[in-house]
PDB file of N, CA and C in Angstrom:
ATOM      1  N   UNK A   1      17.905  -0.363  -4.289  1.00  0.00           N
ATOM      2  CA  UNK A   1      17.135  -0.957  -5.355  1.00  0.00           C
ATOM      3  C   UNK A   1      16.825   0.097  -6.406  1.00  0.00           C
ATOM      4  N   UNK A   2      16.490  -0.439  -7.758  1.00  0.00           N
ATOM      5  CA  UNK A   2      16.110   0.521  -8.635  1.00  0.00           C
ATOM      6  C   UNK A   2      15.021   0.611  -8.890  1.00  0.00           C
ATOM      7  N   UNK A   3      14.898   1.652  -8.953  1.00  0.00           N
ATOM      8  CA  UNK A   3      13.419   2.776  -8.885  1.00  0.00           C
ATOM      9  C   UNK A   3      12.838   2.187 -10.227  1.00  0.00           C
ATOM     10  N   UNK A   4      12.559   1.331 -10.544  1.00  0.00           N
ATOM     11  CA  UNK A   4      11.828   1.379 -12.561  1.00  0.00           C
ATOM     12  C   UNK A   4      10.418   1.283 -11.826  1.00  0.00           C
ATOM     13  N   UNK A   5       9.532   1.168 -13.386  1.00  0.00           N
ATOM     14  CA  UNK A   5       7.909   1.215 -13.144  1.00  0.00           C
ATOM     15  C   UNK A   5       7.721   0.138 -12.489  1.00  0.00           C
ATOM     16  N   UNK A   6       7.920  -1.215 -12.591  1.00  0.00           N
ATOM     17  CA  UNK A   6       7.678  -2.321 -12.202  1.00  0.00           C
ATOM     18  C   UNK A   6       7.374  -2.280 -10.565  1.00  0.00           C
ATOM     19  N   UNK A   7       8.744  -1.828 -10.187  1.00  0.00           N
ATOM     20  CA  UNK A   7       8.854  -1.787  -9.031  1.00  0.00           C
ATOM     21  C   UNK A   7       7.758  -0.643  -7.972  1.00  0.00           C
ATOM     22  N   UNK A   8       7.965   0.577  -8.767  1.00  0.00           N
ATOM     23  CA  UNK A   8       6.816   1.511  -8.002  1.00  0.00           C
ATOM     24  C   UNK A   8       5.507   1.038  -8.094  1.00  0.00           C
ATOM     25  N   UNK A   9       5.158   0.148  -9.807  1.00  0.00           N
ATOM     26  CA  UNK A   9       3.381  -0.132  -9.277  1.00  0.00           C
ATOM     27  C   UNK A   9       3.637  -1.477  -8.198  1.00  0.00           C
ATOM     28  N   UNK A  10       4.568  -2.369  -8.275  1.00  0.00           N
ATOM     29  CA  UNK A  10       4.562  -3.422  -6.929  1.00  0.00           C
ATOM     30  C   UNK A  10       4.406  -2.670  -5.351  1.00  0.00           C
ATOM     31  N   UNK A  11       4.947  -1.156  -5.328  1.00  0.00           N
ATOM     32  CA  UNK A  11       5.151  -0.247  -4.084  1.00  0.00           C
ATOM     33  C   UNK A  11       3.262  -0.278  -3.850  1.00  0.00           C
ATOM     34  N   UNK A  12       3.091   0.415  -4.862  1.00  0.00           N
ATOM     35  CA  UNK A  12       1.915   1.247  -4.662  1.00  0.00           C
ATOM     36  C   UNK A  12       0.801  -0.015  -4.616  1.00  0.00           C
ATOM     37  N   UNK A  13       0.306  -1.257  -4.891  1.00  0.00           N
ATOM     38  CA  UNK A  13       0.181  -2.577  -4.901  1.00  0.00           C
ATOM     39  C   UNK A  13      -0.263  -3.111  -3.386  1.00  0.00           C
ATOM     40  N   UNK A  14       1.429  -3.490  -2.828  1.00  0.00           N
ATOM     41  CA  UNK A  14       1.459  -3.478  -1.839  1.00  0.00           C
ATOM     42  C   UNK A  14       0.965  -2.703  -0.749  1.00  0.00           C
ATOM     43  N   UNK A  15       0.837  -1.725  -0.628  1.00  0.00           N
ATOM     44  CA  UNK A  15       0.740  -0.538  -0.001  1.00  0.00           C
ATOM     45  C   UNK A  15      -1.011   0.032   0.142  1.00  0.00           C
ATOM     46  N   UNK A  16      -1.485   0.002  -0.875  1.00  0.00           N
ATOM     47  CA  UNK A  16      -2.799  -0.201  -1.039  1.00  0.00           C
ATOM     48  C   UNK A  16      -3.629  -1.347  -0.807  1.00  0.00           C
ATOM     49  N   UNK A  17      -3.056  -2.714  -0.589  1.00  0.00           N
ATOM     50  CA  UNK A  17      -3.661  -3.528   0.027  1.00  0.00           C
ATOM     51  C   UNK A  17      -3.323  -3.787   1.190  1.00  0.00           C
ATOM     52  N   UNK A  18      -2.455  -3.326   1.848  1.00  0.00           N
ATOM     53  CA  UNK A  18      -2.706  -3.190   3.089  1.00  0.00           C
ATOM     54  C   UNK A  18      -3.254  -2.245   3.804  1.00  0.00           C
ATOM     55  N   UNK A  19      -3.389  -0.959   3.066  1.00  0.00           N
ATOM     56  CA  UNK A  19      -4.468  -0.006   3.737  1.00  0.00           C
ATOM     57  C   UNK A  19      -5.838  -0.318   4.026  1.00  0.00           C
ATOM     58  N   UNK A  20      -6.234  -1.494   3.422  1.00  0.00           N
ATOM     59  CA  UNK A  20      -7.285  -1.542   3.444  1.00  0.00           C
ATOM     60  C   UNK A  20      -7.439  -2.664   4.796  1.00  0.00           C
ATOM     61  N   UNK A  21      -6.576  -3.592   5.725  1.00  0.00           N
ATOM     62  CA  UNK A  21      -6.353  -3.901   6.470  1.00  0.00           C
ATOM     63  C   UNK A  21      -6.315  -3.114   7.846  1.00  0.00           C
ATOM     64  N   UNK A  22      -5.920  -2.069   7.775  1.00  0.00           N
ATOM     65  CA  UNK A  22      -5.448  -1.205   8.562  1.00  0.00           C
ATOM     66  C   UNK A  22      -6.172  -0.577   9.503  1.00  0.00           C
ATOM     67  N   UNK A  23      -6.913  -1.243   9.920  1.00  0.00           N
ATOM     68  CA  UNK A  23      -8.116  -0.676  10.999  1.00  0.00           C
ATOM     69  C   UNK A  23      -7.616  -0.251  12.522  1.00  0.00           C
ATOM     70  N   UNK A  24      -7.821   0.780  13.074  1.00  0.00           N
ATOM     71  CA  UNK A  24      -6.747   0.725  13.906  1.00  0.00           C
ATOM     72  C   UNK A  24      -5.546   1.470  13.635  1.00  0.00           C
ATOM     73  N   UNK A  25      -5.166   2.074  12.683  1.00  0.00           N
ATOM     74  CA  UNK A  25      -3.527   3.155  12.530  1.00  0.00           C
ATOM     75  C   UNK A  25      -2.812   2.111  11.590  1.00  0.00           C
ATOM     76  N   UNK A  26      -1.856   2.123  11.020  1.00  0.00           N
ATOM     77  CA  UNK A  26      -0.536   2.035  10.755  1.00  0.00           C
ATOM     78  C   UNK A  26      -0.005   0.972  11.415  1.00  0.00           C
ATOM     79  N   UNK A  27      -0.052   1.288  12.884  1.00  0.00           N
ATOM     80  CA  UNK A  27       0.704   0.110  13.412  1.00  0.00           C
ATOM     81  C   UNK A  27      -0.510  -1.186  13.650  1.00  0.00           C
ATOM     82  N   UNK A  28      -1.305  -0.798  13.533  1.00  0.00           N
ATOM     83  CA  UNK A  28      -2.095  -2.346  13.647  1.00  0.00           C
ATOM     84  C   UNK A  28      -1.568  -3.637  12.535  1.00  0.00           C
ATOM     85  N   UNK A  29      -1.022  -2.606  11.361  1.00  0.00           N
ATOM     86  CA  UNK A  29      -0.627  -3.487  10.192  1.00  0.00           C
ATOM     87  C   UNK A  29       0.600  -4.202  10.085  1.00  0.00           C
ATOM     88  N   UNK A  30       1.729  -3.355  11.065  1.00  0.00           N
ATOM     89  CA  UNK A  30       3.501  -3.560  11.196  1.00  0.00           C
ATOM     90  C   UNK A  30       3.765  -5.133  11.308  1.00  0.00           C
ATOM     91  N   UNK A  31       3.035  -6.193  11.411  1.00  0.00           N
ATOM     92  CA  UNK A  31       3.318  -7.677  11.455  1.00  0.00           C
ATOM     93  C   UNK A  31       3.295  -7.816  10.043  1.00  0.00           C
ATOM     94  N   UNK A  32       1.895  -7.360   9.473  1.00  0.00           N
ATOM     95  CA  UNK A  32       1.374  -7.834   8.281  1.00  0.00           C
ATOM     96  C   UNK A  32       2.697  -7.238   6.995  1.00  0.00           C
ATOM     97  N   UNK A  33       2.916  -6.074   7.458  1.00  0.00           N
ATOM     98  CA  UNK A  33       3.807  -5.292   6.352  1.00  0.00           C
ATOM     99  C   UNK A  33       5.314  -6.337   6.743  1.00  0.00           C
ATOM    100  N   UNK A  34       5.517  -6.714   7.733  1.00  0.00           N
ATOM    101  CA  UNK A  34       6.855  -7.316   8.347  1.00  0.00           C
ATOM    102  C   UNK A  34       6.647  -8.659   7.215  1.00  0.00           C
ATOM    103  N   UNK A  35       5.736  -9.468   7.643  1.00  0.00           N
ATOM    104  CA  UNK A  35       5.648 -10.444   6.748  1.00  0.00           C
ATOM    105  C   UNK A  35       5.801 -10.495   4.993  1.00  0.00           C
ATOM    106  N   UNK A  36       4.933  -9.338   4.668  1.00  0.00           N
ATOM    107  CA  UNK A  36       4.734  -9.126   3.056  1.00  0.00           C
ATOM    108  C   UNK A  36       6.570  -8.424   3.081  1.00  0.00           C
ATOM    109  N   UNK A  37       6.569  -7.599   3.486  1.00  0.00           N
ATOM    110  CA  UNK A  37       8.059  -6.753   2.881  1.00  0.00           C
ATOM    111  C   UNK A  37       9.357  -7.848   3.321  1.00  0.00           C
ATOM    112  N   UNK A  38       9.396  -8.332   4.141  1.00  0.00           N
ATOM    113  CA  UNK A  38      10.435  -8.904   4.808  1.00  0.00           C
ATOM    114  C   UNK A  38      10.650 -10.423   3.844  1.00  0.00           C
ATOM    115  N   UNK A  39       9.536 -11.262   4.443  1.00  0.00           N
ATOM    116  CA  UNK A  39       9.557 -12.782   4.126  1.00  0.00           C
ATOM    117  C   UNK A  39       9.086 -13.122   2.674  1.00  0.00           C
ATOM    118  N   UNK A  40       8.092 -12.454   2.032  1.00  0.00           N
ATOM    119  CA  UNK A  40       7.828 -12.379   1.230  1.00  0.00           C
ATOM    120  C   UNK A  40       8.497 -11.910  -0.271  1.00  0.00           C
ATOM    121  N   UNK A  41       8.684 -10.677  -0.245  1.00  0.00           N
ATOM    122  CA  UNK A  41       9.305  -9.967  -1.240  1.00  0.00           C
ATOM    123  C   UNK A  41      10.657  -9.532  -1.393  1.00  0.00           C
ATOM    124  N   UNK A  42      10.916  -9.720   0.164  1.00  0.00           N
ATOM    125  CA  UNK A  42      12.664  -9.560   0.003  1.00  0.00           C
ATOM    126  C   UNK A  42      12.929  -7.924   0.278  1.00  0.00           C
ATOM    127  N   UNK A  43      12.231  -7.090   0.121  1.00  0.00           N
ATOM    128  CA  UNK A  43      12.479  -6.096   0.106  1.00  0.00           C
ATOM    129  C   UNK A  43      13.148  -5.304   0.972  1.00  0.00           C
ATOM    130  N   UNK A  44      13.764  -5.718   1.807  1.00  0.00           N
ATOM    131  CA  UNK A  44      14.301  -5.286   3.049  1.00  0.00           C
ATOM    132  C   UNK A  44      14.446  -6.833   4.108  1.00  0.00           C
ATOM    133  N   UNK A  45      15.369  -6.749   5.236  1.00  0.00           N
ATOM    134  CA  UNK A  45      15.855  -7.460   5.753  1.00  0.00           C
ATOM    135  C   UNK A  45      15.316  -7.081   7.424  1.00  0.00           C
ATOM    136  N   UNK A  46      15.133  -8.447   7.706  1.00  0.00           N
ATOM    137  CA  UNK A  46      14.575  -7.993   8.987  1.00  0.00           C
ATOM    138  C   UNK A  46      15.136  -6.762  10.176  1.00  0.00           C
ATOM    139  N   UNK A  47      16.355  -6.820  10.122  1.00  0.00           N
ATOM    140  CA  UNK A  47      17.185  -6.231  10.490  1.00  0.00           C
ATOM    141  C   UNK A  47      16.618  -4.692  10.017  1.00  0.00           C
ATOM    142  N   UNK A  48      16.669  -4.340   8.292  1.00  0.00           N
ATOM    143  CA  UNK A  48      16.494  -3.220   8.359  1.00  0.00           C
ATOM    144  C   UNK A  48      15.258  -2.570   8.488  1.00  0.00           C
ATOM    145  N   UNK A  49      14.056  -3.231   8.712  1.00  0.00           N
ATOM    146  CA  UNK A  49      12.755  -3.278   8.737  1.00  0.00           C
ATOM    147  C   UNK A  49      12.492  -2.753  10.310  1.00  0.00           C
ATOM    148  N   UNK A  50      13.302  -3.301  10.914  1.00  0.00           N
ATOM    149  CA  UNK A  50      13.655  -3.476  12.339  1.00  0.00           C
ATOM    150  C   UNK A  50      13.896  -1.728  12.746  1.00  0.00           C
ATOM    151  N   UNK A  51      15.263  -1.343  12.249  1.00  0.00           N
ATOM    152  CA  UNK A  51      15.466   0.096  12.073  1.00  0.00           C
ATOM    153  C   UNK A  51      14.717   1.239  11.910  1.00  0.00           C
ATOM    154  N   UNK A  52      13.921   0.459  10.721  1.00  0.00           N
ATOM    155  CA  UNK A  52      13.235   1.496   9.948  1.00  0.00           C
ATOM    156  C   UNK A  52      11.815   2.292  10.952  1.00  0.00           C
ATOM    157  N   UNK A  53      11.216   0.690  11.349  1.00  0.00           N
ATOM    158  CA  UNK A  53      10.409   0.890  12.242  1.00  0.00           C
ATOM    159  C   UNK A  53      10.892   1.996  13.765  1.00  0.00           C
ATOM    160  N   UNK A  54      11.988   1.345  13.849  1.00  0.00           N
ATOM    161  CA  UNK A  54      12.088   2.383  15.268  1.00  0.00           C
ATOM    162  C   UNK A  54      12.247   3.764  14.823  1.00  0.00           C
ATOM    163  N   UNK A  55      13.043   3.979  13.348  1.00  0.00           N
ATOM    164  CA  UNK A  55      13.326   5.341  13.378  1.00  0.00           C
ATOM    165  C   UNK A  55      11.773   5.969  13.533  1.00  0.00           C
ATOM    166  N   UNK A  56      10.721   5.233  12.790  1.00  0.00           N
ATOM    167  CA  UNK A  56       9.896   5.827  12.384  1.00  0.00           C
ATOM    168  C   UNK A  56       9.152   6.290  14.126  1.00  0.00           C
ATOM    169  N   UNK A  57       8.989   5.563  14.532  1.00  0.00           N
ATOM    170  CA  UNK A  57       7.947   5.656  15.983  1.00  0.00           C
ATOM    171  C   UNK A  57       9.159   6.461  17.196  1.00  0.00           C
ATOM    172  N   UNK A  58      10.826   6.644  16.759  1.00  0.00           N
ATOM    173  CA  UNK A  58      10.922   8.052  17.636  1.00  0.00           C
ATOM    174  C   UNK A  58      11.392   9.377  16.756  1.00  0.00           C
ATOM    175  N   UNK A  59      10.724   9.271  15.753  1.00  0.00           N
ATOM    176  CA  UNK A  59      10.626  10.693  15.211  1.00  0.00           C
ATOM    177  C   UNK A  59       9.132  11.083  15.276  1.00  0.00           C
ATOM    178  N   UNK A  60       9.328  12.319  15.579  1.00  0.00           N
ATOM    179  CA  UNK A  60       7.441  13.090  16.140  1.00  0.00           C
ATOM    180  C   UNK A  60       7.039  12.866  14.744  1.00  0.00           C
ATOM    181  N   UNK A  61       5.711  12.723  14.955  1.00  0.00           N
ATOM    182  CA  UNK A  61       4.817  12.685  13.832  1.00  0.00           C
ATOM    183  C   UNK A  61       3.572  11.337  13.811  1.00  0.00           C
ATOM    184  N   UNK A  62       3.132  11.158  12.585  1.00  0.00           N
ATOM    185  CA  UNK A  62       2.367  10.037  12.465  1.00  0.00           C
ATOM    186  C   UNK A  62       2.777   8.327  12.515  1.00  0.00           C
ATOM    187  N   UNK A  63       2.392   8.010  13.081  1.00  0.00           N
ATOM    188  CA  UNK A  63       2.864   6.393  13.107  1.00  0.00           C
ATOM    189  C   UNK A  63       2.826   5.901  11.447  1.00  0.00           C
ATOM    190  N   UNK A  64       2.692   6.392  10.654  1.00  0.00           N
ATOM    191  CA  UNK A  64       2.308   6.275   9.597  1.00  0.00           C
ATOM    192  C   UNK A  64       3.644   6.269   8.161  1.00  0.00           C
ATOM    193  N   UNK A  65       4.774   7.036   9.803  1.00  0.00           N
ATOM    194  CA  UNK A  65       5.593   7.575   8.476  1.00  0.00           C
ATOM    195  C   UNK A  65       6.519   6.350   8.417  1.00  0.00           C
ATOM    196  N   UNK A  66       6.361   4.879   8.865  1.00  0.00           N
ATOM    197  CA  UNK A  66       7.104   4.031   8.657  1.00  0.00           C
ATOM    198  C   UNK A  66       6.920   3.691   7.276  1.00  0.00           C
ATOM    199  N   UNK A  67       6.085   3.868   6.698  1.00  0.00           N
ATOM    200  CA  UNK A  67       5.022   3.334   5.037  1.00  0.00           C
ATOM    201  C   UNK A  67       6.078   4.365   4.304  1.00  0.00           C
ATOM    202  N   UNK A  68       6.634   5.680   5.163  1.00  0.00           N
ATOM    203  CA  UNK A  68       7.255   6.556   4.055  1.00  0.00           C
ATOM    204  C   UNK A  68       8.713   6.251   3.676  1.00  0.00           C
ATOM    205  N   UNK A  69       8.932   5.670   5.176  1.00  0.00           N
ATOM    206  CA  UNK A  69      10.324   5.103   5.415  1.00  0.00           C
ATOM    207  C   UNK A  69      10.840   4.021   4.470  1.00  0.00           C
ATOM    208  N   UNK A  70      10.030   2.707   4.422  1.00  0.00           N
ATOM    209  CA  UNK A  70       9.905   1.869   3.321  1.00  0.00           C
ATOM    210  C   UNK A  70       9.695   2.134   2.220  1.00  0.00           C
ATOM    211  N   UNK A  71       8.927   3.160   1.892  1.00  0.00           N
ATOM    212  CA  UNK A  71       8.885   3.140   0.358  1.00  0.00           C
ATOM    213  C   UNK A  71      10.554   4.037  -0.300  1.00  0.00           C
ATOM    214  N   UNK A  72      10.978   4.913   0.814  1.00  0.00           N
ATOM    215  CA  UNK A  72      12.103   5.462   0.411  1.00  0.00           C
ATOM    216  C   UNK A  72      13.493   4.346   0.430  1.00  0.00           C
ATOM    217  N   UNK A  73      13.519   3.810   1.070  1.00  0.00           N
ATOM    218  CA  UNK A  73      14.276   3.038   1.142  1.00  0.00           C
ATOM    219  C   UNK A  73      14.425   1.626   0.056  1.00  0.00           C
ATOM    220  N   UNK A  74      12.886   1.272  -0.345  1.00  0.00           N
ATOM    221  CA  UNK A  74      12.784   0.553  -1.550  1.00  0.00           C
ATOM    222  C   UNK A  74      12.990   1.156  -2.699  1.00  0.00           C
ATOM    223  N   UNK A  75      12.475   2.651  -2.778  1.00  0.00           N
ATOM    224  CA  UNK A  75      12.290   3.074  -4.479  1.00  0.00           C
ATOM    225  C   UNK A  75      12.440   4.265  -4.244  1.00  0.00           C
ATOM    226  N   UNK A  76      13.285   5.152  -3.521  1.00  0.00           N
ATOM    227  CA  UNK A  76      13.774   6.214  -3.548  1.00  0.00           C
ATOM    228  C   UNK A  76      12.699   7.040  -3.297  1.00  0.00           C
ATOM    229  N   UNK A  77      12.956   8.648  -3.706  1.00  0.00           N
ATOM    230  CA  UNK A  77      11.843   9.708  -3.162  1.00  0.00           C
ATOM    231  C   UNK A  77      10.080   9.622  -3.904  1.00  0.00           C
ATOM    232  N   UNK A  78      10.669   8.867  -5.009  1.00  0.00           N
ATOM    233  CA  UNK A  78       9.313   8.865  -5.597  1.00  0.00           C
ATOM    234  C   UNK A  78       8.535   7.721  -4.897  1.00  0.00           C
ATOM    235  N   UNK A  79       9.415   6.628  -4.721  1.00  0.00           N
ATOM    236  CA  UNK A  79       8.893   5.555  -4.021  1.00  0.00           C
ATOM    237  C   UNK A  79       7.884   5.848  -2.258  1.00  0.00           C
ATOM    238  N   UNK A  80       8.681   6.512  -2.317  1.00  0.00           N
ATOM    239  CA  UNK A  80       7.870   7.318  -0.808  1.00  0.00           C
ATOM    240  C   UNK A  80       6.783   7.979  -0.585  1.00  0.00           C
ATOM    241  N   UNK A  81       6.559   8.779  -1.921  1.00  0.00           N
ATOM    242  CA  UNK A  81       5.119   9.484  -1.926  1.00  0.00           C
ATOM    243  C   UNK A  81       4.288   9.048  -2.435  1.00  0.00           C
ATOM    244  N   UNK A  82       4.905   8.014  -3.588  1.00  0.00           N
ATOM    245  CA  UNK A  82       3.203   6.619  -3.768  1.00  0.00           C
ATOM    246  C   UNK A  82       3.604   5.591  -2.570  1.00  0.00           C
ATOM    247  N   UNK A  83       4.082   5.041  -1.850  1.00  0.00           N
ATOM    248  CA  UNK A  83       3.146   4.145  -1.507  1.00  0.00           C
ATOM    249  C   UNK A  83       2.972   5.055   0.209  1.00  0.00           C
ATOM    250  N   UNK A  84       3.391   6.353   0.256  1.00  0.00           N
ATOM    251  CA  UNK A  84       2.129   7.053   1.433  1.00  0.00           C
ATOM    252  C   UNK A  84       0.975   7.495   0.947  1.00  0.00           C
ATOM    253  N   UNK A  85       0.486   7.652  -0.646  1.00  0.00           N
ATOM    254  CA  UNK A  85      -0.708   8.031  -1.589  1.00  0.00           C
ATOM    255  C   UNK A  85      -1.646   6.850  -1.478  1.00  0.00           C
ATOM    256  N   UNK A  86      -0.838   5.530  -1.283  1.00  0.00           N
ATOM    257  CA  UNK A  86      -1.320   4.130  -1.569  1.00  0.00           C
ATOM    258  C   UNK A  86      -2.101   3.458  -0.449  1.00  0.00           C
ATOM    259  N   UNK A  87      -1.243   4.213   0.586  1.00  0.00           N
ATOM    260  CA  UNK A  87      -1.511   3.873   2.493  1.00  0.00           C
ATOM    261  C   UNK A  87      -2.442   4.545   2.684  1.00  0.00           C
ATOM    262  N   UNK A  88      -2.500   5.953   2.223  1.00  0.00           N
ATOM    263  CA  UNK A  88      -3.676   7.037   2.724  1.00  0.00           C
ATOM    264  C   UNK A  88      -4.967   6.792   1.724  1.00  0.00           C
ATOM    265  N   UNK A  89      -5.237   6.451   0.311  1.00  0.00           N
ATOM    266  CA  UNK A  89      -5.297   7.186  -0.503  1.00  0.00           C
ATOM    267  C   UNK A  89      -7.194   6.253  -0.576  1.00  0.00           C
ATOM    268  N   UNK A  90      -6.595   4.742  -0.328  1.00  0.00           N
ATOM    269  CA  UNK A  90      -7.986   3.752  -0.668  1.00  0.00           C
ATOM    270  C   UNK A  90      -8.639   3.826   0.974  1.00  0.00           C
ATOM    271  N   UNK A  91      -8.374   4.276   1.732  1.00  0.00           N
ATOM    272  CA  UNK A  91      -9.066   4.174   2.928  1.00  0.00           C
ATOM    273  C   UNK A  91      -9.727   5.802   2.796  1.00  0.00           C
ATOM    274  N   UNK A  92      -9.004   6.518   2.459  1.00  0.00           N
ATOM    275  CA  UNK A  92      -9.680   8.205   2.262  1.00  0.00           C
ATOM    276  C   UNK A  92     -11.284   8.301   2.068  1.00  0.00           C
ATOM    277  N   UNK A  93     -10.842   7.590   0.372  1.00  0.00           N
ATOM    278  CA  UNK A  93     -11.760   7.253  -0.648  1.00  0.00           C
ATOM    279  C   UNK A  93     -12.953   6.608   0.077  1.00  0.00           C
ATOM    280  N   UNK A  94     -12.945   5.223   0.751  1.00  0.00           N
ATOM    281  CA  UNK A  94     -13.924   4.444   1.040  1.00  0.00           C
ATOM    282  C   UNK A  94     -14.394   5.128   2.289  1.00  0.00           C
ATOM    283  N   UNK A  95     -13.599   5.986   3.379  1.00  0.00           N
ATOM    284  CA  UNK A  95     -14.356   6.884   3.788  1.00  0.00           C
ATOM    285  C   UNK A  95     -15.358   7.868   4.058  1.00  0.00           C
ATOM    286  N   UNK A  96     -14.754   8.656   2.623  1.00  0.00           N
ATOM    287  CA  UNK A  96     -15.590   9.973   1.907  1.00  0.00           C
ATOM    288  C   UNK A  96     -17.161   8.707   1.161  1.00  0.00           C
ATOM    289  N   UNK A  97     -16.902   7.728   0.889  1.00  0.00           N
ATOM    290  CA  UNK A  97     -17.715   7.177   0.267  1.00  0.00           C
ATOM    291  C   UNK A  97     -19.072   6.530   1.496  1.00  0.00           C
ATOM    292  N   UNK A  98     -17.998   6.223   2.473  1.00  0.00           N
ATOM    293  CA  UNK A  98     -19.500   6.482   3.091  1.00  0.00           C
ATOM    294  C   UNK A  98     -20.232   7.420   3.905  1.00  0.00           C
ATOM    295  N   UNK A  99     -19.627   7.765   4.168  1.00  0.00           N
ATOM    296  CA  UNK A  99     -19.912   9.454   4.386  1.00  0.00           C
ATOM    297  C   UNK A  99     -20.819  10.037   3.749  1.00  0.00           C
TER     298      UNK A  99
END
């Protein structure tokens, strides 16, 4: 897919409203993101959603990096670091805020 603005603020959009769902990690959300990315927007195919997810949960790291996986795969490298800015970024915030 091509990377234009449209598409990265729909990334970052998406991505930020489901952080705010996300109680519980990353994977508490993987239905919700399955539904919005898959059935919804087209953005990927169950199949590759499917992939994406496994690569993500057997490579070490955060359960988190499936959000990085998708956004690279939708909108290239830039696409990847907003919508992991988008995943991390409104739950940070409302954190530090009550804090």
């Amino acid at each position: 897919m091509k990377a234009d603005g449209d598409l990265l603020l729909a990334v970052v959009q998406e991505f930020a409203f489901i952080s705010l769902l996300a109680i519980g990690g990353a994977n508490a959300v993987v239905p919700e993101m399955h539904r919005e990315l898959v059935d919804l927007r087209h953005w990927v195919t169950d199949l590759q959603f499917t992939e994406l997810f496994a690569i993500s949960q057997a490579a070490p790291g955060p359960n988190v990096m499936i959000v990085a996986l998708i956004g690279q795969f939708v909108a290239g490298p830039l696409g990847a670091g907003l919508a992991m800015a988008a995943m991390c970024g409104p739950t940070a915030v409302l954190a530090c805020g009550v804090a």
